[in-house]
Protein backbone atom coordinates (compact mmCIF):
# COMPACT_ATOMS: atom_id res chain seq x y z
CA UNK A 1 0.00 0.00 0.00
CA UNK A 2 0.94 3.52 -0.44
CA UNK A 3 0.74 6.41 1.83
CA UNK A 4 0.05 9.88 1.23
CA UNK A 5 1.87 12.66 3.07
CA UNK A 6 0.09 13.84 6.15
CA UNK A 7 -1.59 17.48 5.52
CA UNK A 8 -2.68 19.73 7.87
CA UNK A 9 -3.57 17.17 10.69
CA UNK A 10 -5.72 14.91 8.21
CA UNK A 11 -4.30 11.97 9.02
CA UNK A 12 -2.68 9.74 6.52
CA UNK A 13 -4.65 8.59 3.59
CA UNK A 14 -3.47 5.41 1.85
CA UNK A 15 -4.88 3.34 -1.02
CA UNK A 16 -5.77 -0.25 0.28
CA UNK A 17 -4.77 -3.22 -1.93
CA UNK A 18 -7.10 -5.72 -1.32
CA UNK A 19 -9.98 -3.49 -2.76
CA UNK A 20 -8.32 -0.81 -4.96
CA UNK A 21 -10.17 2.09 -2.31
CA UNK A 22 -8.28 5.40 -0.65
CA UNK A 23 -8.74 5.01 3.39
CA UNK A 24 -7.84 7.66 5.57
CA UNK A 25 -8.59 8.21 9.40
CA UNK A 26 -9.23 11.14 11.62
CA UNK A 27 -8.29 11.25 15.58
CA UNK A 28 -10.23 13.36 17.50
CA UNK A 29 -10.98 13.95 21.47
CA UNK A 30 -14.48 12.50 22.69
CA UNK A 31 -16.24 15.71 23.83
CA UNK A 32 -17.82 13.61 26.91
CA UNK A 33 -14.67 11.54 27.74
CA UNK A 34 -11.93 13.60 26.57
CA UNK A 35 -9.98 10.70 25.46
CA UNK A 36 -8.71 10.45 21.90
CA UNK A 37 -11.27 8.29 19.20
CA UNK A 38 -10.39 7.19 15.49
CA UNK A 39 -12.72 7.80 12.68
CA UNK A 40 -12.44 6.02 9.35
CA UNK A 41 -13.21 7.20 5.66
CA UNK A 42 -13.21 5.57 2.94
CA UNK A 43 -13.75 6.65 -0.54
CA UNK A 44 -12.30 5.92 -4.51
CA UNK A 45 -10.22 8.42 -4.84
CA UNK A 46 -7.35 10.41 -2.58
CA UNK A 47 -9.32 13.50 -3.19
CA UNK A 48 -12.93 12.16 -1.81
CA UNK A 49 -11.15 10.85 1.43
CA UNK A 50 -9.17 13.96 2.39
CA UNK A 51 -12.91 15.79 1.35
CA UNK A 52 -14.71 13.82 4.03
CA UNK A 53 -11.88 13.90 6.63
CA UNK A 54 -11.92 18.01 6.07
CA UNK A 55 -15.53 18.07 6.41
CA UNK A 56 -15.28 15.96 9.50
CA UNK A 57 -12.60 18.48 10.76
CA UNK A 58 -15.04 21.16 10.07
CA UNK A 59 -17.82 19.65 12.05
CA UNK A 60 -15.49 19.04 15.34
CA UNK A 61 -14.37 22.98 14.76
CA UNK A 62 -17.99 23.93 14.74
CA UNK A 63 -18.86 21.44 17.87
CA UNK A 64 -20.96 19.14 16.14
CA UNK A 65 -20.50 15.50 16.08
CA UNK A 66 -17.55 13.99 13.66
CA UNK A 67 -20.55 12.09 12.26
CA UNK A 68 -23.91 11.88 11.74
CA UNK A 69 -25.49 8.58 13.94
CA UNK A 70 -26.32 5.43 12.18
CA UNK A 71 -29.62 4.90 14.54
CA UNK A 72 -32.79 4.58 12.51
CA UNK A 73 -35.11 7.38 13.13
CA UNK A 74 -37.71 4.98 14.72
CA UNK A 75 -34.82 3.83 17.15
CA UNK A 76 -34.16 7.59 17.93
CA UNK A 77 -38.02 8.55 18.03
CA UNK A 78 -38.48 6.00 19.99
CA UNK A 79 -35.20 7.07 22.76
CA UNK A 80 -36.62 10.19 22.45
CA UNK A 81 -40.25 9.87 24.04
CA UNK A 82 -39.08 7.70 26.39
CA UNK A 83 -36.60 10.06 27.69
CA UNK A 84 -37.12 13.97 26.89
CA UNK A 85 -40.95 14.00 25.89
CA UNK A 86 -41.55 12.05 29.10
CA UNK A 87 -39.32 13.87 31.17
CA UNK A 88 -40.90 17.80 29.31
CA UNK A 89 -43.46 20.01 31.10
CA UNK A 90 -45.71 19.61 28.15
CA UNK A 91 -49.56 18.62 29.87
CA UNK A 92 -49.98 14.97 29.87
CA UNK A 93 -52.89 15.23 27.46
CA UNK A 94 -50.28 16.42 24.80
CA UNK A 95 -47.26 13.96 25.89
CA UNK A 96 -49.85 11.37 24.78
CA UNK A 97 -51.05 12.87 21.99
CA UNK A 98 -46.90 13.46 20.53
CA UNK A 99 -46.37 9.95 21.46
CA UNK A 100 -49.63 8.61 19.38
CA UNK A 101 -48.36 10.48 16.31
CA UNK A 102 -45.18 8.98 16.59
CA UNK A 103 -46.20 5.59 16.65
CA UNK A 104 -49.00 5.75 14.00
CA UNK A 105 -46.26 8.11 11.38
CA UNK A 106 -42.94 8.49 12.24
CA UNK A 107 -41.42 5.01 13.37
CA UNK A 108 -43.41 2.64 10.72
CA UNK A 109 -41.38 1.97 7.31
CA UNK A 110 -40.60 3.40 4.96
CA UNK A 111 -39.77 6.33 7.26
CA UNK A 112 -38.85 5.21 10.60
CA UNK A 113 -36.19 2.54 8.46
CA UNK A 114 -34.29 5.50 7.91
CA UNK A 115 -31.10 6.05 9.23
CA UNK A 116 -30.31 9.43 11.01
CA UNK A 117 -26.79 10.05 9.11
CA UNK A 118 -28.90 10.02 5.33
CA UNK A 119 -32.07 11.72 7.26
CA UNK A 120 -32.62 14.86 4.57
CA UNK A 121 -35.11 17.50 4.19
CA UNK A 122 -36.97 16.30 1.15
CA UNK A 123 -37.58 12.71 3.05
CA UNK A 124 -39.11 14.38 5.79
CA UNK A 125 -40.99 16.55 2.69
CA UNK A 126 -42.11 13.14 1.17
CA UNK A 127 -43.39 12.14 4.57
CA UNK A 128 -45.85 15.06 4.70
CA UNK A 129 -46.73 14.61 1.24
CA UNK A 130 -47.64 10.66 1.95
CA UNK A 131 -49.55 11.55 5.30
CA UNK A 132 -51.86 14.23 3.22
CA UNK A 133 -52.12 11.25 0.74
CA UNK A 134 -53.68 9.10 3.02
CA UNK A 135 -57.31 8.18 2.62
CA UNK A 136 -60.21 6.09 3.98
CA UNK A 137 -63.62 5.19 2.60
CA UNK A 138 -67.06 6.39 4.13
CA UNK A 139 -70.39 5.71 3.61
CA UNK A 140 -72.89 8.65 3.09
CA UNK A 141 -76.78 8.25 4.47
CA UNK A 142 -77.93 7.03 0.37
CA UNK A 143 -75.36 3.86 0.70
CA UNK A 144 -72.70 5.35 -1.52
CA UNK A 145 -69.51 5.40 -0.48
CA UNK A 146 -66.47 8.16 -1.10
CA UNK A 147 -63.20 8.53 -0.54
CA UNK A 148 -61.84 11.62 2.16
CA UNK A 149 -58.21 12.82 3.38
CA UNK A 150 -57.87 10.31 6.29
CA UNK A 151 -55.85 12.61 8.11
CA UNK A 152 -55.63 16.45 9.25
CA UNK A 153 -53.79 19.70 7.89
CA UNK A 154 -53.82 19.79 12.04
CA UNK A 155 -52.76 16.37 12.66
CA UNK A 156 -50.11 16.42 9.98
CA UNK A 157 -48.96 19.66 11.38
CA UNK A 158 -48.64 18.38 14.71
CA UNK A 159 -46.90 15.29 13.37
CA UNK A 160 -44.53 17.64 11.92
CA UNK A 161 -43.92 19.25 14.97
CA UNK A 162 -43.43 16.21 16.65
CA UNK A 163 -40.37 15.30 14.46
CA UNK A 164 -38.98 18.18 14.27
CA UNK A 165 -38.74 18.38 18.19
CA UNK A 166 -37.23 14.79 18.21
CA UNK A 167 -34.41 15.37 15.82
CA UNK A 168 -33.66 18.65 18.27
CA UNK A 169 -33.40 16.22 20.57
CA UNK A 170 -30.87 14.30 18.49
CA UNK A 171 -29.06 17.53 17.54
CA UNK A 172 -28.40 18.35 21.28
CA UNK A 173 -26.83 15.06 22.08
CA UNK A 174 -24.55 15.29 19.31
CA UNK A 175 -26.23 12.24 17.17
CA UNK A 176 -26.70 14.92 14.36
CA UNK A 177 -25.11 17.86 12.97
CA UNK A 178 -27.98 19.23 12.06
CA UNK A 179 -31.80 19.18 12.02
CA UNK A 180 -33.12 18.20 8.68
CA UNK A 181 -36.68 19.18 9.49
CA UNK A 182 -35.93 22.68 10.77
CA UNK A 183 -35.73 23.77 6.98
CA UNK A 184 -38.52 21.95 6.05
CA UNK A 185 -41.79 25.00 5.78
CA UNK A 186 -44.23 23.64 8.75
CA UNK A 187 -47.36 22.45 6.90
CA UNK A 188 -50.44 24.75 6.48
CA UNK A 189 -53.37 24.69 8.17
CA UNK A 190 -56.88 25.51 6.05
CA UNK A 191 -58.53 28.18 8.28
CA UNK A 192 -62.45 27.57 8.41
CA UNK A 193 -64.79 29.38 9.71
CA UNK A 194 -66.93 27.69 12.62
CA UNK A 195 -69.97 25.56 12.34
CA UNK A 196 -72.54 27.25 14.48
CA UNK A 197 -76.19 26.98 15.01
CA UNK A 198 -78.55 30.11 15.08
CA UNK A 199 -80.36 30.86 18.50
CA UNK A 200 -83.27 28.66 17.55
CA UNK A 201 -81.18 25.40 16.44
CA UNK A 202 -79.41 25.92 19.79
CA UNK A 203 -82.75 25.34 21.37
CA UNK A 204 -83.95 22.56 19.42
CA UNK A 205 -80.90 20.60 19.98
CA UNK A 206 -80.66 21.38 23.86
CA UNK A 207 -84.58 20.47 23.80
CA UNK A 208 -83.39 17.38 22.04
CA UNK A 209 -81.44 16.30 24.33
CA UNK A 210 -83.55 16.97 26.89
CA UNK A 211 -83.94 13.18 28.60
CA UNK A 212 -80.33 12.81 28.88
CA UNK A 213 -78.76 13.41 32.20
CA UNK A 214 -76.36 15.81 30.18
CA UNK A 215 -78.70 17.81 29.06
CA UNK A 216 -77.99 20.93 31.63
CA UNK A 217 -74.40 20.48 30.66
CA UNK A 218 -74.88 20.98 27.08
CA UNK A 219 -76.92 24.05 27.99
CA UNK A 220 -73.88 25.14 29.96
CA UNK A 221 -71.70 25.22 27.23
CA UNK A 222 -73.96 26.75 25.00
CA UNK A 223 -74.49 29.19 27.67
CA UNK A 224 -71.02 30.63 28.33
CA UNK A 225 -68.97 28.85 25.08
CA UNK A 226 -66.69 26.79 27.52
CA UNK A 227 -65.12 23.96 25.96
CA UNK A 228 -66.44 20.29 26.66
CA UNK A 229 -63.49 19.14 28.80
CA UNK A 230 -63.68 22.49 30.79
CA UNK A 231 -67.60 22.21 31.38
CA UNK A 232 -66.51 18.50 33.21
CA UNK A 233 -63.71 19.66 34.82
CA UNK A 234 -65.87 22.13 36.34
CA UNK A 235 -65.65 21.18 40.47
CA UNK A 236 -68.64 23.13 42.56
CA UNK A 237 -66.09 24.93 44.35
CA UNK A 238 -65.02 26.84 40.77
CA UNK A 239 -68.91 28.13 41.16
CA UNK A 240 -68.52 31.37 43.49
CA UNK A 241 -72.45 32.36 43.44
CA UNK A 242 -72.03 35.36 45.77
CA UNK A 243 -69.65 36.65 43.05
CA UNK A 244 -71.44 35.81 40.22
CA UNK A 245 -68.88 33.78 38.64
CA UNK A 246 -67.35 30.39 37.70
CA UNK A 247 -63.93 29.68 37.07
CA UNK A 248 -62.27 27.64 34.54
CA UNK A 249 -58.88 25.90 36.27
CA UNK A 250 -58.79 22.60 34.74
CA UNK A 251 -59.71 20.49 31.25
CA UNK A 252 -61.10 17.32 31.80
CA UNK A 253 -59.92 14.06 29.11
CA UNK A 254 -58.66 11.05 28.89
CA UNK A 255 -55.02 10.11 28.67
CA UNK A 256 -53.73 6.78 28.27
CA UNK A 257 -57.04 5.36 29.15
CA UNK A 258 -57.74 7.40 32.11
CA UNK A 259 -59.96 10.45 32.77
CA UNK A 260 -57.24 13.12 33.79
CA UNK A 261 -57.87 17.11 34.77
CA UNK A 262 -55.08 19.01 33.08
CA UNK A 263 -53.87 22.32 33.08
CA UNK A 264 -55.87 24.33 30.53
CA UNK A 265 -55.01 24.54 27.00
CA UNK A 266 -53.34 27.58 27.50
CA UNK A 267 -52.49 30.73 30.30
CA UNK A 268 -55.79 32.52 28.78
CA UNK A 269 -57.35 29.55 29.07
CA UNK A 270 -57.45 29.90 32.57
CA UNK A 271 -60.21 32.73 33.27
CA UNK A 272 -62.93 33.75 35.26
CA UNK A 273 -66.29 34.03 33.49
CA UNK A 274 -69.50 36.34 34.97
CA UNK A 275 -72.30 34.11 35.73
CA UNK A 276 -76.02 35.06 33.79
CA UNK A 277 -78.79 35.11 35.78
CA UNK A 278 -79.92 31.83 33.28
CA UNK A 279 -76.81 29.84 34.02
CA UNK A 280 -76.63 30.75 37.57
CA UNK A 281 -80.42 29.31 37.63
CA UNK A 282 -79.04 26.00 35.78
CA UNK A 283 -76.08 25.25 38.27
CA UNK A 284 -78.74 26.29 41.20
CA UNK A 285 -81.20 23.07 39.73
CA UNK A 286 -78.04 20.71 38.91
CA UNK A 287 -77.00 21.02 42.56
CA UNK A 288 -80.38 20.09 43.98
CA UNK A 289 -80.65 17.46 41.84
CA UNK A 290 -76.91 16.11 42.30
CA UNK A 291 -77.50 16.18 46.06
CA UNK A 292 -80.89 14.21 45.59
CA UNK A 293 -78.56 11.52 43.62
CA UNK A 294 -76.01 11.67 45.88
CA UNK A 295 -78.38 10.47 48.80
CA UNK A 296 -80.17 7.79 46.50
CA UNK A 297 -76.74 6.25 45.54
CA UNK A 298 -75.62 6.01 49.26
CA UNK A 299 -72.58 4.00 49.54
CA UNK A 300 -72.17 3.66 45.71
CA UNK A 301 -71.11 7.11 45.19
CA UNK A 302 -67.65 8.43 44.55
CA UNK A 303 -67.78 12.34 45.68
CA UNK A 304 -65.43 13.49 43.42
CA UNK A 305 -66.97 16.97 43.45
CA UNK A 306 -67.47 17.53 40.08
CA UNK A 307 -70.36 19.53 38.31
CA UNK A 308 -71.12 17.01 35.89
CA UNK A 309 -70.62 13.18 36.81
CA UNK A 310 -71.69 9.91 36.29
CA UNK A 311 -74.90 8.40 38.10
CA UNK A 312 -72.59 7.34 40.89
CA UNK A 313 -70.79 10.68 41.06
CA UNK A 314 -67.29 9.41 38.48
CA UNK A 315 -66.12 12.37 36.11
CA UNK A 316 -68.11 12.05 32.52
CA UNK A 317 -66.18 10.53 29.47
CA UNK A 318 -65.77 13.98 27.18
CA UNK A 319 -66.92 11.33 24.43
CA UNK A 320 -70.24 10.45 26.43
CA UNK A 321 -70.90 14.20 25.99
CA UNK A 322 -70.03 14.17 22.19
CA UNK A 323 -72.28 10.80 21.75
CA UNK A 324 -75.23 12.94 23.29
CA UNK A 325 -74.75 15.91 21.08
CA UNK A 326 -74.85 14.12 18.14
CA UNK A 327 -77.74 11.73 18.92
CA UNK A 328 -79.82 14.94 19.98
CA UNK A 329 -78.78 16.96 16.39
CA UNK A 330 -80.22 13.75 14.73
CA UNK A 331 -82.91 14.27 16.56
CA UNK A 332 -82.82 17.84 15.75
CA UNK A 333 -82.69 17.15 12.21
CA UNK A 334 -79.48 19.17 12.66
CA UNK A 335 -76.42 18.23 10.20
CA UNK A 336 -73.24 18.42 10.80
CA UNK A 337 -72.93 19.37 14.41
CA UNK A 338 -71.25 18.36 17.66
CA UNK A 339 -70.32 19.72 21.00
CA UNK A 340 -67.96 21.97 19.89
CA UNK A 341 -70.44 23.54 17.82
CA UNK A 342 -72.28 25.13 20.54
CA UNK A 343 -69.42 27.23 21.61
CA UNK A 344 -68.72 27.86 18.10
CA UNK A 345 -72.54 29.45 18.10
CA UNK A 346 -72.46 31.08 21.95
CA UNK A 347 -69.39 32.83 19.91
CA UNK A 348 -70.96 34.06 16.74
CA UNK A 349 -73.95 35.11 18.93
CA UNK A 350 -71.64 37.44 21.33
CA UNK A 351 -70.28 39.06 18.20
CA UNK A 352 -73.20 39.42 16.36
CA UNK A 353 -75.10 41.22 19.27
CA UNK A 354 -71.96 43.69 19.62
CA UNK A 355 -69.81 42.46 21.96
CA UNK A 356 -66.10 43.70 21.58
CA UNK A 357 -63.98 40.79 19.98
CA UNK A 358 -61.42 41.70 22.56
CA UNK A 359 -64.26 40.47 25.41
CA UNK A 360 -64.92 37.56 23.45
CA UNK A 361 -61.54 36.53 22.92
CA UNK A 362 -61.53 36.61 26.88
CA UNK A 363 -64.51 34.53 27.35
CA UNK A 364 -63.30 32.07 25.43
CA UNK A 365 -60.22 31.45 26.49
CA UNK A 366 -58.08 32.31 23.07
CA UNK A 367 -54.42 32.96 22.96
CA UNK A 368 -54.90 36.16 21.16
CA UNK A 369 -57.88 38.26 19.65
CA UNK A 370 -55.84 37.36 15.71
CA UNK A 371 -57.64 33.61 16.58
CA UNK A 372 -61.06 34.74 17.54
CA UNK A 373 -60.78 36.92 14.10
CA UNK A 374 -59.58 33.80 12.20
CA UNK A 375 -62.60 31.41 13.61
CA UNK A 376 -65.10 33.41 13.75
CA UNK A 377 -64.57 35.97 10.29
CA UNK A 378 -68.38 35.61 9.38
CA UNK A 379 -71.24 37.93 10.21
CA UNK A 380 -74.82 37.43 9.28
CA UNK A 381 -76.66 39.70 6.32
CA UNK A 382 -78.59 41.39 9.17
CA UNK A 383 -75.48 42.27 11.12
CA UNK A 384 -73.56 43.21 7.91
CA UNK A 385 -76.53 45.24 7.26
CA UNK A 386 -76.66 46.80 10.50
CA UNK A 387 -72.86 47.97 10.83
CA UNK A 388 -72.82 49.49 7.60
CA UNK A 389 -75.98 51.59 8.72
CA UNK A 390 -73.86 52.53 11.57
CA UNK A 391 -70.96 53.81 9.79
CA UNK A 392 -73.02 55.43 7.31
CA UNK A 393 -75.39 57.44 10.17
CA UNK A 394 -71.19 58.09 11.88
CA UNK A 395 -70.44 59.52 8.57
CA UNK A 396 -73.41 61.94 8.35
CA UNK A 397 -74.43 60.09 4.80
């Protein structure tokens, strides 16, 4: 074999016999030991070696890793929610959710086969381009069947983000140089506008679902535009009747097969919300009638002090609520609808009878007034008609 002079600290770079290829190796201090380690590359010509070795020379200068690791990305993914997801102060509802997503789309094949060192941006590209490819068949009320996106612009989104805050993960302890995802553009999200009912298809669906036990709570939400899992996360001690209000400290779902209270969905989330005269009225009757339960259940009954509970006092499945709502907008002869649509409509009511968006925003518990705008960008042909009587009366037209 013959050798190559040594340049610059490369290392020597000799051409093998045995297989006709250049070899060359690097020695470099561990950053976590200290002590010296040998890397190896191999390549057809002189030229490609001492290329690699530079660029490995490079990375160490910069404080990244001499190489990329050879760990799949489903053997990283999977490291990775075991370790910093679990150990993050992300709610538990959203630790569960990251780690759903990464089972269902990041760790299967072809994917999760990958290895992190030839991880690049357009595979994670082609991943969000097969995930918004995904289908599944339904059948419509006439029989026929049709073909729909399977998954989310939200879920995809989130599975994105997911990813991307794994291979951060792998960035930090040196098993990459760099994160392939973080020049990736996050995928879009479709803004809607909100499903909501008008005033009277509020009451026909409450009236519908008038025999269930759940009835009041559905009122509730239509009431104030509280979100499910806050209306059954509601405890009686969040109801302050000499103040007139009710406060929202909790959402109630279920994580990992358990019904959990977490900490809401975000700091605005967490609010304090004037009581009407009508809701006030409602929690007055559910209490009466809780108490009456409570005393006909005897020994059966868990006082777990919620608002809302099971006949033997337990916390109410969010999806019991959800099974109501649509079995009562059947009933209705109300398309289309669920739980969430109720808050949807207590929302487009508020603004359509002139409340400030900024005091909606509030009431609802949004991040930021630019989200309220976003969801709820329609206005009625009355109300369109009204405000532009308004500014034309300001004017002096």
């Amino acid at each position: 074999m013959s050798k190559s002079k040594r340049a610059n600290g490369e290392g020597s770079i000799y051409k093998r016999e045995s297989d006709g290829r250049y070899v060359g190796a690097l020695t470099h201090p561990d950053p976590e030991t200290g002590k010296n380690q040998r890397k190896v590359f191999y390549g057809k010509t002189r030229a490609e070696v001492r290329a690699k070795m530079r660029a490995a020379a490079d990375r160490l200068e910069e404080g990244q890793p001499v190489a990329d690791s050879k760990a799949t990305v489903a053997q990283w993914v999977t490291q990775w929610a075991a370790t910093t997801l679990a150990a993050s102060d992300r709610k538990e509802s959203t630790r569960s959710l990251y780690r759903t997503l990464a089972t269902k789309h990041l760790m299967p094949e072809p994917f999760g086969a990958l290895p992190l060192d030839k991880l690049k941006p357009s595979h994670v590209e082609a991943l969000v381009l097969r995930l918004r490819a995904r289908t599944r068949q339904v059948r419509a009320e006439d029989g026929s069947e049709e073909e729909i996106r399977a998954l989310s612009d939200s879920t995809i989104r989130t599975t994105y983000t997911v990813l991307r805050a794994a291979l951060d993960g792998a960035v930090r302890d040196g098993l990459l140089a760099r994160n392939p995802a973080a020049v990736v553009r996050r995928p879009g999200v479709e803004r809607t506008e909100a499903r909501h009912l008008s005033p009277a298809e509020v009451r026909d669906l409450t009236s519908a679902a008038k025999s269930s036990r759940y009835h009041d709570a559905l009122k509730l939400i239509a009431a104030t535009g509280i979100r499910r899992g806050e209306c059954l996360a509601l405890r009686w001690e969040d109801i302050d009747h000499d103040a007139g209000v009710l406060r929202i400290r909790g959402t109630l779902s279920r994580v990992a097969g358990k019904l959990i209270v977490t900490e809401p969905k975000t700091e605005k989330s967490r609010r304090v919300l004037p009581l009407s005269p009508v809701t006030a009225a409602l929690l007055t009757a559910q209490r009466k009638a809780q108490v009456a339960e409570r005393l006909h259940a005897g020994s059966a009954w868990t006082d777990t002090g919620f608002v809302f509970t099971t006949e033997s006092g337990k916390p109410v499945d969010p999806r019991n609520l959800y099974r109501v709502a649509q079995t009562a907008a059947k009933r209705a002869g109300i398309k289309g609808v669920g739980v969430h649509s109720l808050r949807h409509s207590a929302a487009t009511a508020m603004l359509e009878a002139g409340v400030n968006i900024k005091a909606v925003s509030d009431l609802l518990g949004h991040s930021s007034v630019s989200i309220t705008g976003d969801i709820y960008g329609h206005t009625s042909d009355d109300s369109a008609r009204a405000a532009v009587a308004k500014l034309s009366d300001a004017m002096g037209f």
